[in-house]
Protein backbone atom coordinates (compact mmCIF):
# COMPACT_ATOMS: atom_id res chain seq x y z
CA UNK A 1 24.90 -10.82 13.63
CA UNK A 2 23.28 -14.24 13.83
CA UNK A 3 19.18 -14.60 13.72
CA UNK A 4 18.36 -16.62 17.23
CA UNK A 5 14.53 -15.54 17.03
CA UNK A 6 12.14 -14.52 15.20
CA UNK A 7 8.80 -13.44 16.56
CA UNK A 8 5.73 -13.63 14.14
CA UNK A 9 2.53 -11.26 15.43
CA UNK A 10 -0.75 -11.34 14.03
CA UNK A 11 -2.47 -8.50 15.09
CA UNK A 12 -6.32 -7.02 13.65
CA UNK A 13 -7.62 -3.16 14.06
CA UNK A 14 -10.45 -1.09 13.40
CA UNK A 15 -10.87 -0.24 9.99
CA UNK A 16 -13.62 2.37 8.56
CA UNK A 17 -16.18 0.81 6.46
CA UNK A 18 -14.54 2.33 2.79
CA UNK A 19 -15.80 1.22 -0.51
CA UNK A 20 -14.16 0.29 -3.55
CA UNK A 21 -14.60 -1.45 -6.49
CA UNK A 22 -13.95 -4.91 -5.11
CA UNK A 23 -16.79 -4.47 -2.32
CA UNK A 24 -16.10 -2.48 1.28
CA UNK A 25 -13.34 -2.76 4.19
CA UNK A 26 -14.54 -5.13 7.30
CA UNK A 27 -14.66 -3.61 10.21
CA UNK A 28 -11.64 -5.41 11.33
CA UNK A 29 -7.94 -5.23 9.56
CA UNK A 30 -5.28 -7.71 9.92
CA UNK A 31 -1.45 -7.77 9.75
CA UNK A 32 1.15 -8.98 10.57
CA UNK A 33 4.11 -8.26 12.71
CA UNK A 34 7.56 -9.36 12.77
CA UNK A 35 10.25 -9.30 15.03
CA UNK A 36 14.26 -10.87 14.27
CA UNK A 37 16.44 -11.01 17.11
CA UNK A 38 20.05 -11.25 16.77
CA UNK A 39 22.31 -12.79 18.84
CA UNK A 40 23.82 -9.27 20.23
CA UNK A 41 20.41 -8.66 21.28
CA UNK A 42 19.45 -6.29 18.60
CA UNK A 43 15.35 -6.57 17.01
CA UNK A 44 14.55 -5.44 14.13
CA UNK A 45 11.06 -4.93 12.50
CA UNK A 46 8.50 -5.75 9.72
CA UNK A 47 5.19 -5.49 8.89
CA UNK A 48 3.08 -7.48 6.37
CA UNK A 49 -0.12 -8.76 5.32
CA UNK A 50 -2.61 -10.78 7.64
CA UNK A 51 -4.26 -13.06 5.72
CA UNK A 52 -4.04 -17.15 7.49
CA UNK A 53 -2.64 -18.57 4.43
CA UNK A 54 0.02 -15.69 4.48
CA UNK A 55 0.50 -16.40 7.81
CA UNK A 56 0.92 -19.55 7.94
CA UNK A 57 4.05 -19.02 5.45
CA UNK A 58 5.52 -16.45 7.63
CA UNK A 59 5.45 -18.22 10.17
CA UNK A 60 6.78 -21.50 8.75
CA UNK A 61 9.45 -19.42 6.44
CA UNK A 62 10.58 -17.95 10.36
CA UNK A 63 11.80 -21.03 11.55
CA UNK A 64 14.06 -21.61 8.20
CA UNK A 65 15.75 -18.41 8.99
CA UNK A 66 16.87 -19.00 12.24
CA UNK A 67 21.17 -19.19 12.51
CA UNK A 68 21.39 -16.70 9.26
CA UNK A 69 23.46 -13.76 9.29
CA UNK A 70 21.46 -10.83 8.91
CA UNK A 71 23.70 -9.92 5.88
CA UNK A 72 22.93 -13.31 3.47
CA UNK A 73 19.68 -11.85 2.39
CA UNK A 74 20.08 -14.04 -1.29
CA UNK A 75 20.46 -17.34 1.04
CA UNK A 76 17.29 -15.84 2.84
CA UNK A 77 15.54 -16.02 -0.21
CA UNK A 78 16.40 -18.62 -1.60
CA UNK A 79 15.03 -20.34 1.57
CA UNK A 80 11.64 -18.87 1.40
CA UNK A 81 11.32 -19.64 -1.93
CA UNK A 82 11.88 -23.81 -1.32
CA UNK A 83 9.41 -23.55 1.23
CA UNK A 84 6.44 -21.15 -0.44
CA UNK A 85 7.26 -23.62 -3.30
CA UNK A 86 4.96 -23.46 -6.10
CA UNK A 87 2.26 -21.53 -3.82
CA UNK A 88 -0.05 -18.58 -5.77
CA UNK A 89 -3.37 -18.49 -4.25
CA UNK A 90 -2.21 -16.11 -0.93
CA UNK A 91 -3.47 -13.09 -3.43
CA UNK A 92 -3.48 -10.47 -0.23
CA UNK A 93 -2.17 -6.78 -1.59
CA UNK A 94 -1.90 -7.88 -4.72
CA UNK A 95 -4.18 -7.22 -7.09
CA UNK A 96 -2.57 -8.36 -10.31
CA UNK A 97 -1.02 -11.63 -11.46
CA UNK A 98 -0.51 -13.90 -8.98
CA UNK A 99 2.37 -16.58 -9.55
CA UNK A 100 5.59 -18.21 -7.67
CA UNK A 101 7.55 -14.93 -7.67
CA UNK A 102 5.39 -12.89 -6.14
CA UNK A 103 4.43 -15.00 -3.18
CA UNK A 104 7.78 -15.45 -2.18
CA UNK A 105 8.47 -11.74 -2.34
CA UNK A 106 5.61 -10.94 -0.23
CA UNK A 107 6.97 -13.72 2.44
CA UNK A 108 10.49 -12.41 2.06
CA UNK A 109 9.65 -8.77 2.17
CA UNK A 110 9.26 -8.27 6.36
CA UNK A 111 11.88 -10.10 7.37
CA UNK A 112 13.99 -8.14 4.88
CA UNK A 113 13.12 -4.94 6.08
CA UNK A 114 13.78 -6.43 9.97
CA UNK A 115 17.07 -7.27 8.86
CA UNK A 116 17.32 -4.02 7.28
CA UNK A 117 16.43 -2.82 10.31
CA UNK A 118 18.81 -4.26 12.32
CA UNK A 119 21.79 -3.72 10.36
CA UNK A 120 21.10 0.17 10.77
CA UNK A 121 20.96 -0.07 14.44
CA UNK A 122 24.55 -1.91 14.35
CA UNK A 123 25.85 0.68 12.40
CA UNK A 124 24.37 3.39 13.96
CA UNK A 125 22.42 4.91 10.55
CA UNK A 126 18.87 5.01 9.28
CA UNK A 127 17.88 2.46 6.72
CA UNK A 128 17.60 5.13 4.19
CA UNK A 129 21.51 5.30 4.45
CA UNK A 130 21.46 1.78 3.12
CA UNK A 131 19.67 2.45 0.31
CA UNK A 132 21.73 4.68 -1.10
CA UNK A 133 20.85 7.99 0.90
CA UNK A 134 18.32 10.59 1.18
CA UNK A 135 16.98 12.76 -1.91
CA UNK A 136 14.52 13.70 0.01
CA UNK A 137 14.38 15.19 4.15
CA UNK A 138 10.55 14.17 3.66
CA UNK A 139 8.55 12.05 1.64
CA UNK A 140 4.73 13.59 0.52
CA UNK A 141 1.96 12.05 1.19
CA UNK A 142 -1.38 12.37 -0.52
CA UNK A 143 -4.85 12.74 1.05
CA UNK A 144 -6.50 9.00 0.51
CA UNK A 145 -10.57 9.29 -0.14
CA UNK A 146 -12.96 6.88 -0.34
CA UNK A 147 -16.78 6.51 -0.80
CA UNK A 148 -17.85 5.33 2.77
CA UNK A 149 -20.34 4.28 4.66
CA UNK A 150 -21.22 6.22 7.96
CA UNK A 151 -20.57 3.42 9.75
CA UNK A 152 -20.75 -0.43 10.11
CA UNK A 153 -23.76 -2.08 10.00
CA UNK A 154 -25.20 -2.34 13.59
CA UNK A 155 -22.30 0.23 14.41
CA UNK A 156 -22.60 4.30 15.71
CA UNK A 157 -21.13 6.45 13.30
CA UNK A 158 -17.08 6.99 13.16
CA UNK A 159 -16.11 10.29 13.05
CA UNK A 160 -15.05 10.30 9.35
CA UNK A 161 -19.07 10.32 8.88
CA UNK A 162 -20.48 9.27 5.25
CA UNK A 163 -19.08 10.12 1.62
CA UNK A 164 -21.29 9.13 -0.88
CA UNK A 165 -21.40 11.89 -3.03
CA UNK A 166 -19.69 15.21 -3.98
CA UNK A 167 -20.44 16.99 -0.90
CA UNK A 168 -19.57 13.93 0.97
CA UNK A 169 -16.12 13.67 -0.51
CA UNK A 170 -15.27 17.34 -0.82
CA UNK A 171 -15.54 17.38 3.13
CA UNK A 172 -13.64 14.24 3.91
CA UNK A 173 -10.93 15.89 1.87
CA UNK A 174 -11.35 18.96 4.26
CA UNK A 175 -11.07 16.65 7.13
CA UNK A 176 -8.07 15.15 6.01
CA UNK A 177 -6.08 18.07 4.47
CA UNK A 178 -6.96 20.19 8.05
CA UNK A 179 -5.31 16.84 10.15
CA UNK A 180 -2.35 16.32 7.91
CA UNK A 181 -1.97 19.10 5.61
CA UNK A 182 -2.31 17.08 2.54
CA UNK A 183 -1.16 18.87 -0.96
CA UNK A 184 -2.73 16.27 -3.20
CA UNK A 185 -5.71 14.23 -3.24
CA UNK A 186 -6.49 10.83 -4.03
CA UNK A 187 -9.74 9.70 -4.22
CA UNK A 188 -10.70 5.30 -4.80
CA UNK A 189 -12.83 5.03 -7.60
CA UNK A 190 -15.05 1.76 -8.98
CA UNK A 191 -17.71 2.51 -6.82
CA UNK A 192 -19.94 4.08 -8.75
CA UNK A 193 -20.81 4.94 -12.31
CA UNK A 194 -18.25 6.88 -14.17
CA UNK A 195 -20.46 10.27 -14.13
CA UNK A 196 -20.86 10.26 -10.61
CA UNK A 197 -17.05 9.63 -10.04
CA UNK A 198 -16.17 12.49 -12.71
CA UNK A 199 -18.62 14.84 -10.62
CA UNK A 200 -16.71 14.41 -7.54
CA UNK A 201 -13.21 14.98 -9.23
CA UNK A 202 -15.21 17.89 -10.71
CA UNK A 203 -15.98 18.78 -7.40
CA UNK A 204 -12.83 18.39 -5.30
CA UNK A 205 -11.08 20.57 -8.14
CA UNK A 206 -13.43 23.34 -7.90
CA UNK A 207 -13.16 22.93 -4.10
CA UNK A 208 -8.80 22.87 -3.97
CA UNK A 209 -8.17 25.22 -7.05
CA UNK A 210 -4.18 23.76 -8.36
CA UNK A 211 -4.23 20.57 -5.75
CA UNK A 212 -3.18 17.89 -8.10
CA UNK A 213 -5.90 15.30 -8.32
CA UNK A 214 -5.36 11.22 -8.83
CA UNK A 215 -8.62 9.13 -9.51
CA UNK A 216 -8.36 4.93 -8.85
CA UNK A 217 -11.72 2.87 -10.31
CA UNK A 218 -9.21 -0.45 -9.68
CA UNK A 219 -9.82 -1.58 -13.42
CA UNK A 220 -13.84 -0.75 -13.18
CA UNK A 221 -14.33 0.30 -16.44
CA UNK A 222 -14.15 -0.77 -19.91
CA UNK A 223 -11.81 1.34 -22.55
CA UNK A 224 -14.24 3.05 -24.05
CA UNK A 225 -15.68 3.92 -20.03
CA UNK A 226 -12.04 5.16 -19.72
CA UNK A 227 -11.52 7.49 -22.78
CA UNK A 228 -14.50 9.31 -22.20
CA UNK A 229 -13.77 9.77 -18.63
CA UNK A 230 -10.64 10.82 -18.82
CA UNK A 231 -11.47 12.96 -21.67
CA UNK A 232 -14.24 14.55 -19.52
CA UNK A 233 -11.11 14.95 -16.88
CA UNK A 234 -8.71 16.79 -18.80
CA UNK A 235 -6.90 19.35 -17.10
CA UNK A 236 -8.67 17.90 -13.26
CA UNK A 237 -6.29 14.99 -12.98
CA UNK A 238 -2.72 14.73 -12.34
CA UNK A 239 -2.68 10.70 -13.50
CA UNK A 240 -5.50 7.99 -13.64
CA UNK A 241 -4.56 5.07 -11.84
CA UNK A 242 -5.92 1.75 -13.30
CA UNK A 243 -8.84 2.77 -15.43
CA UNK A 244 -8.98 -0.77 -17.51
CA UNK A 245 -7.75 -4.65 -17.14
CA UNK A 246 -4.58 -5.44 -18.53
CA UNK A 247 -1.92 -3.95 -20.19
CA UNK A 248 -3.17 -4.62 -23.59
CA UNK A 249 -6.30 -2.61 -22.51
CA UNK A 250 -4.26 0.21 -20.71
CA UNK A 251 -2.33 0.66 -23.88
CA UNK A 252 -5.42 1.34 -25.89
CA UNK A 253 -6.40 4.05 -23.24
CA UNK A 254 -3.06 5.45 -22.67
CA UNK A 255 -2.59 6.36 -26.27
CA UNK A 256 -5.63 8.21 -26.96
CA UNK A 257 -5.58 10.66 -23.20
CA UNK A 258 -4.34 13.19 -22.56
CA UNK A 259 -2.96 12.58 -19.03
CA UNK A 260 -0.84 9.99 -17.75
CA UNK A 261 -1.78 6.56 -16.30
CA UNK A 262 -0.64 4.96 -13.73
CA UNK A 263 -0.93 1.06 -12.09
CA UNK A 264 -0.13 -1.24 -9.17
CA UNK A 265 -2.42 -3.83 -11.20
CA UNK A 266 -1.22 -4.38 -14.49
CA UNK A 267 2.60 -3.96 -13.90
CA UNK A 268 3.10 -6.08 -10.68
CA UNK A 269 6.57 -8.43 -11.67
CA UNK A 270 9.48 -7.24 -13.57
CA UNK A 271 8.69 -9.20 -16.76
CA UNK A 272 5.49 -7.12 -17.17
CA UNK A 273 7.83 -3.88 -18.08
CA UNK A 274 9.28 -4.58 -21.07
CA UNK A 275 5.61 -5.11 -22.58
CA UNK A 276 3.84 -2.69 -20.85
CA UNK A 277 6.82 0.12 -22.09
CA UNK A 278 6.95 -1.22 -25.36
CA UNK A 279 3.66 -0.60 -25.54
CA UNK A 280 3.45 3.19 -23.95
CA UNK A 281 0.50 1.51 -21.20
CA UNK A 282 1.85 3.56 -18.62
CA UNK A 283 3.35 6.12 -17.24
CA UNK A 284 3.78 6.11 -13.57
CA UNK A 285 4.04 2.37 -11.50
CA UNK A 286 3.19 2.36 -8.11
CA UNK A 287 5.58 0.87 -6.11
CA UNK A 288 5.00 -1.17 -2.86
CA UNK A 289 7.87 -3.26 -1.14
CA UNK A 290 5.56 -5.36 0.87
CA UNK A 291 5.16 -7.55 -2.87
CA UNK A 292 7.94 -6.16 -4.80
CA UNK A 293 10.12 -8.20 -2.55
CA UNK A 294 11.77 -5.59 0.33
CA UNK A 295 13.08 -2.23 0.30
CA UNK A 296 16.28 -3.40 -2.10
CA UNK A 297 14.41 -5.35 -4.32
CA UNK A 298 12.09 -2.35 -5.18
CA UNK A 299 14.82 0.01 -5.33
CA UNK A 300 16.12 -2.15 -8.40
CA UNK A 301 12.86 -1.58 -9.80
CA UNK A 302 12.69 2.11 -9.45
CA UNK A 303 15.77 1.78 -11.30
CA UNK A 304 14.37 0.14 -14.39
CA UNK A 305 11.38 2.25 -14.38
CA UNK A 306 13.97 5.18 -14.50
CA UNK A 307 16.05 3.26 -17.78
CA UNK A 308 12.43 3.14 -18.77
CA UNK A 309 11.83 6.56 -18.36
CA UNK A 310 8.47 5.66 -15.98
CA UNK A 311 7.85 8.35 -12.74
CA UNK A 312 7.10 6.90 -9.71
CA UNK A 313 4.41 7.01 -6.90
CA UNK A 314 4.06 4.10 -4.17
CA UNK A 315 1.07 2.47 -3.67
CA UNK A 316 -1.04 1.58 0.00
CA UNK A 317 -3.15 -0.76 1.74
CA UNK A 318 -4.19 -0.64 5.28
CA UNK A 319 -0.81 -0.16 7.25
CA UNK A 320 0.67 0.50 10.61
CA UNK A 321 3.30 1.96 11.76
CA UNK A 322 6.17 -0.15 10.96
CA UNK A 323 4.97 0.20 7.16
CA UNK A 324 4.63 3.25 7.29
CA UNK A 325 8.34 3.56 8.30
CA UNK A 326 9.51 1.31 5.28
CA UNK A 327 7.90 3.03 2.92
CA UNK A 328 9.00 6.69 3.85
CA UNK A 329 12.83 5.59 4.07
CA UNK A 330 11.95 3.89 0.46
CA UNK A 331 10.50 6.53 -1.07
CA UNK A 332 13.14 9.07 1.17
CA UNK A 333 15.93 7.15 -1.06
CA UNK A 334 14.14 7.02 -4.49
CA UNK A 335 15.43 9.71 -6.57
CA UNK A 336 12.38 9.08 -9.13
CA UNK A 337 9.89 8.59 -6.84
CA UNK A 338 8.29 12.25 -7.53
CA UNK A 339 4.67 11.95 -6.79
CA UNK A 340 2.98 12.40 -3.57
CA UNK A 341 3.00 8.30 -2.08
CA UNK A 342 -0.36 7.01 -1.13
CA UNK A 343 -1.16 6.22 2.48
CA UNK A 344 -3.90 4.56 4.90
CA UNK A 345 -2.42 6.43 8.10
CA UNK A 346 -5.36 8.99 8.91
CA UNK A 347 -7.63 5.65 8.68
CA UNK A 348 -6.33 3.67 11.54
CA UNK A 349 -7.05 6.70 13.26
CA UNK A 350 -4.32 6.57 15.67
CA UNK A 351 -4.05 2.64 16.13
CA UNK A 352 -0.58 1.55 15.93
CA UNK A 353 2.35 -0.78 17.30
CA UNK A 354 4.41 1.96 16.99
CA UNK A 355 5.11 4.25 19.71
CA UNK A 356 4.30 8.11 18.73
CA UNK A 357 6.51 10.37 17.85
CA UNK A 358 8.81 9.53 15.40
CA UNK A 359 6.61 9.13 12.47
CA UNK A 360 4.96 12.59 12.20
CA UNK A 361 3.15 14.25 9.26
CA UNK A 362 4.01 18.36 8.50
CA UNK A 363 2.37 19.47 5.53
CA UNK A 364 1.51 16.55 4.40
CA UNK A 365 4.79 14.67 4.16
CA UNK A 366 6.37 12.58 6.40
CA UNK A 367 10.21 13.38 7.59
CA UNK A 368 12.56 10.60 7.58
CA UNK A 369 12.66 9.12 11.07
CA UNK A 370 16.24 10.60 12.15
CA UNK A 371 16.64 7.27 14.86
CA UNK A 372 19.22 4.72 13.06
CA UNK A 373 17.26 1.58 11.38
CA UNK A 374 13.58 2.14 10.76
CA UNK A 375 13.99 4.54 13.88
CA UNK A 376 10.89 3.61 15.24
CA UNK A 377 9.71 1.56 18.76
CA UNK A 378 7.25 -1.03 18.83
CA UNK A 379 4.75 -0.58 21.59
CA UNK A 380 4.47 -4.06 23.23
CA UNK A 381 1.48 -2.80 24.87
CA UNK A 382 -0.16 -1.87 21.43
CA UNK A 383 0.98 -5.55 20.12
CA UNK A 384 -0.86 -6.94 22.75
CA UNK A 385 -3.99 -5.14 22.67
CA UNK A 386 -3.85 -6.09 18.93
CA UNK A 387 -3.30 -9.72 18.89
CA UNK A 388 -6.05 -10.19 21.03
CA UNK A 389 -7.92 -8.29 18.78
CA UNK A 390 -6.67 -10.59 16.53
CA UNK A 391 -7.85 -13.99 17.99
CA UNK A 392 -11.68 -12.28 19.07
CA UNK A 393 -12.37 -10.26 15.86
CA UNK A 394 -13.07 -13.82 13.79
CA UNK A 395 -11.87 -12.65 10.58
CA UNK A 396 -8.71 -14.64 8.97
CA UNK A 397 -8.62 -12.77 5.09
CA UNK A 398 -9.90 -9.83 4.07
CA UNK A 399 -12.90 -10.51 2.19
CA UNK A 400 -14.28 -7.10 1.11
CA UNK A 401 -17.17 -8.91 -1.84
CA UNK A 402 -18.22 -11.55 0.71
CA UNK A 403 -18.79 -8.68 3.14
CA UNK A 404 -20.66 -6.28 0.82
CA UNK A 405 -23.08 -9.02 0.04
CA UNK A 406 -24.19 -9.64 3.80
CA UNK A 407 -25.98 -6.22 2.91
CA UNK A 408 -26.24 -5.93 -1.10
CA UNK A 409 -26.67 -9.97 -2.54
CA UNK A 410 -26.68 -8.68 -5.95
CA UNK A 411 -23.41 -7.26 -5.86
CA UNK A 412 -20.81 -8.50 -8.04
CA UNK A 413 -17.44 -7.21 -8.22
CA UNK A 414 -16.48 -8.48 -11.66
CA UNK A 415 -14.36 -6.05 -13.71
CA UNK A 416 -14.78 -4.03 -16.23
CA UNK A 417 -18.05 -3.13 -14.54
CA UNK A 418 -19.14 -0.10 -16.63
C-alpha cells in the first residue's frame, strides 16, 4: 500500500471564550487535517495542531512521504525528522520542554495515525486491534470546566453562558453532565487565586456527592500555594494536575499531600521519567499522542509508566472529530489508562469534519467506533466550511496572553503566579 497523496487541511472553528492560566481561548480554533491516499484508493485520517509554523512542517514533511509504504513508519520518521531538523520554537499543545524530539513527534503523529488508519481498513479491523486490542468496550470521559466569559467581546452570549464563580461552575457542570452524562469532573484552574479555586472544588463536591474531582492551575502556583491547597482539598480531589513548575518543584509538593499529582507539563519526553520517578513527582502522566509521537509511540510509554508503576489519564486540547477517534481507540487499548480521559468535545459544540454517528457519548464514555480503522467519515462538506473559516478568521497561532490583553493590559501570564 503505496502513499500517492497526501492532502494537508487547515481548517479554524468556533471556540468559547474559556480562561486559563495562560490567558483565554480566541474565538477562533485551528487545526489541522490530514488525508494519505494509497495507491488502492484507500484514505486514511489525522488530525493535528494549527498553528502556521506547524503547518508549514506538515505540509513540507507531506511531500517527503509520498511513494512510502504505509507499513515503514521508522523510515517515515526518520524523514520528518531530517526535515523538522533542529526546529523547537512550534510550542503548540505542548506546554513543557520544547526540543528536537518533540517537534518531530508532533509532525509525525497525524500521518501516523492516517496510516494507522489505513492499514485497518485493508485489513478489515479497528485501529484498536493494532494496538494490541480492547480492555475496554468504552473509554470515560470526564466533564471539562472552565472559568468563562459569557461571551466574546463584541459577541451575544453562547449558550454555555458565564462561569466565574462557584455558582457559575457548579451549573456548567450541570450542563455538561445532563448532555453527556459525565461521572467525573475536571475543572482548569490558574485563573484565579487559590481560595477562590478551592471554593469551587468545594462547591462542585458538595453539589456531585462521590463524583471524583481533578483540579488543573497549569503550574499557577508556587509550592507552598500548592501544599496548602491541596491540604485544604483533602478528601475533594481525585488527583491535582500540575500545581507547580518543574519536576524538582512537583517533587517537593508530591511528598508532603495527601493525594496524587498528575502532569502533561513536567513529564512531556521519555527522559523526563526516570527523574521525575526517582523522585516520587508524580503519580499519574497524561498522555496525548498528538506530541508523544502517534498512537504506537504512546503506547510504549504507557508501558514504561506501567514498569514505573505511574496510572494513566490522557490529556486534551481543542479537538475534532478525527482526534477524538485516536484518542478513544488509544485509551480503548491501554490497559493502565484507568482514569476518566479529558476532552474538548461538548466545546465545539457540534462542529466537526466528522460525520455523526459513530463517535457517540453514553454515560459519559465514548464506545470504540466498531467501523475498521478509526471507523469514522470525514464530512467534505464540514472540511470545506472549515477551511474557509480558516483563510477569513485571520488568526495563524493560538495566542491566548496576546488576546487577554486586548481587554486586561496588565495581565501577565508568568508562572508561579500565586
Amino acid at each position: 500500500m503505496i502513499i500517492r497523496q497526501i492532502h494537508v487541511t487547515p481548517v479554524a472553528f468556533r471556540d468559547p471564550p474559556l480562561l486559563n492560566a495562560a490567558g483565554v481561548h480566541e474565538p477562533w480554533a485551528l487545526r489541522t487535517i490530514v488525508e494519505v491516499v494509497t495507491d488502492e484508493g484507500l484514505t486514511g485520517l489525522g488530525e493535528t495542531y494549527g498553528d502556521l509554523v506547524h503547518l508549514g512542517k506538515v505540509r513540507e514533511c507531506a511531500q517527503a512521504l509520498i511513494g512510502l509504504d504505509v507499513h515503514a513508519l521508522n523510515t517515515m520518521y526518520a524523514r520528518i525528522s531530517a526535515i523538522v531538523g533542529n526546529v523547537v520554537n512550534d510550542r503548540h499543545g505542548l506546554t513543557g520542554v520544547a526540543n528536537k524530539e518533540k517537534s518531530i513527534d508532533r509532525v509525525f503523529s497525524p500521518f501516523e495515525v492516517a496510516c494507522l488508519d489505513i492499514r485497518g481498513k485493508a485489513t478489515g479491523v479497528p485501529v484498536v486491534d493494532l494496538l494490541g486490542g480492547k480492555v475496554r468496550d468504552a473509554v470515560p470521559y470526564s466533564a471539562y470546566l472552565f472559568y468563562k466569559w459569557a461571551a466574546h467581546p463584541g459577541e451575544d452570549p453562547d449558550r454555555f453562558g458565564a462561569a466565574l464563580d462557584e455558582a457559575g461552575i457548579v451549573e456548567q457542570a450541570r450542563l455538561l453532565i445532563d448532555e453527556y452524562g459525565f461521572e467525573s469532573i475536571k475543572l482548569k484552574g490558574g485563573v484565579y487565586p487559590p481560595d477562590q479555586e478551592i471554593a469551587a472544588i468545594q462547591a462542585l463536591h458538595e453539589a456531585f456527592p462521590g463524583v471524583p474531582l481533578r483540579l488543573d492551575p497549569n503550574a499557577a502556583w508556587t509550592v507552598e500555594t500548592s501544599i496548602r491547597v491541596a491540604h485544604e482539598l483533602d478528601g475533594a480531589l481525585q488527583y491535582l494536575e500540575d500545581p507547580t513548575p518543574e519536576i524538582a518543584g512537583m517533587a517537593q509538593v508530591a511528598a508532603a499531600v495527601p493525594m496524587p499529582l498528575a502532569t502533561n507539563m513536567c513529564v512531556v519526553t521519555p527522559e523526563h521519567l526516570p527523574p521525575a520517578t526517582a523522585s516520587h513527582a508524580i503519580g499519574v502522566l497524561l498522555l496525548d499522542h498528538h506530541y508523544w509521537g502517534g498512537l504506537v509511540r504512546s503506547s510504549h510509554i504507557a508501558a514504561m509508566c506501567d514498569a514505573f508503576g505511574l496510572a494513566m489519564s490522557m490529556h486534551s486540547n481543542s479537538h475534532l472529530g478525527i482526534s477524538l477517534a485516536a484518542m478513544t481507540h488509544l485509551a480503548a487499548a491501554t490497559p493502565n489508562l484507568t482514569f476518566a480521559c479529558d476532552t474538548h468535545t461538548p466545546w465545539q459544540d457540534g462542529q466537526d469534519v466528522v460525520k455523526p454517528g459513530a463517535l457517540t457519548f453514553v454515560n459519559g464514555a465514548v464506545p470504540v467506533p466498531a467501523g475498521p480503522g478509526l471507523g469514522i467519515e470525514l464530512d467534505r462538506d464540514a472540511l470545506a466550511v472549515m477551511n474557509e473559516q480558516y483563510e477569513k478568521c485571520g488568526i495563524v497561532a493560538r495566542d491566548d496572553t496576546t488576546y487577554m490583553q486586548r481587554f486586561n493590559p496588565t495581565f501577565s501570564a508568568r508562572r508561579p503566579r500565586w
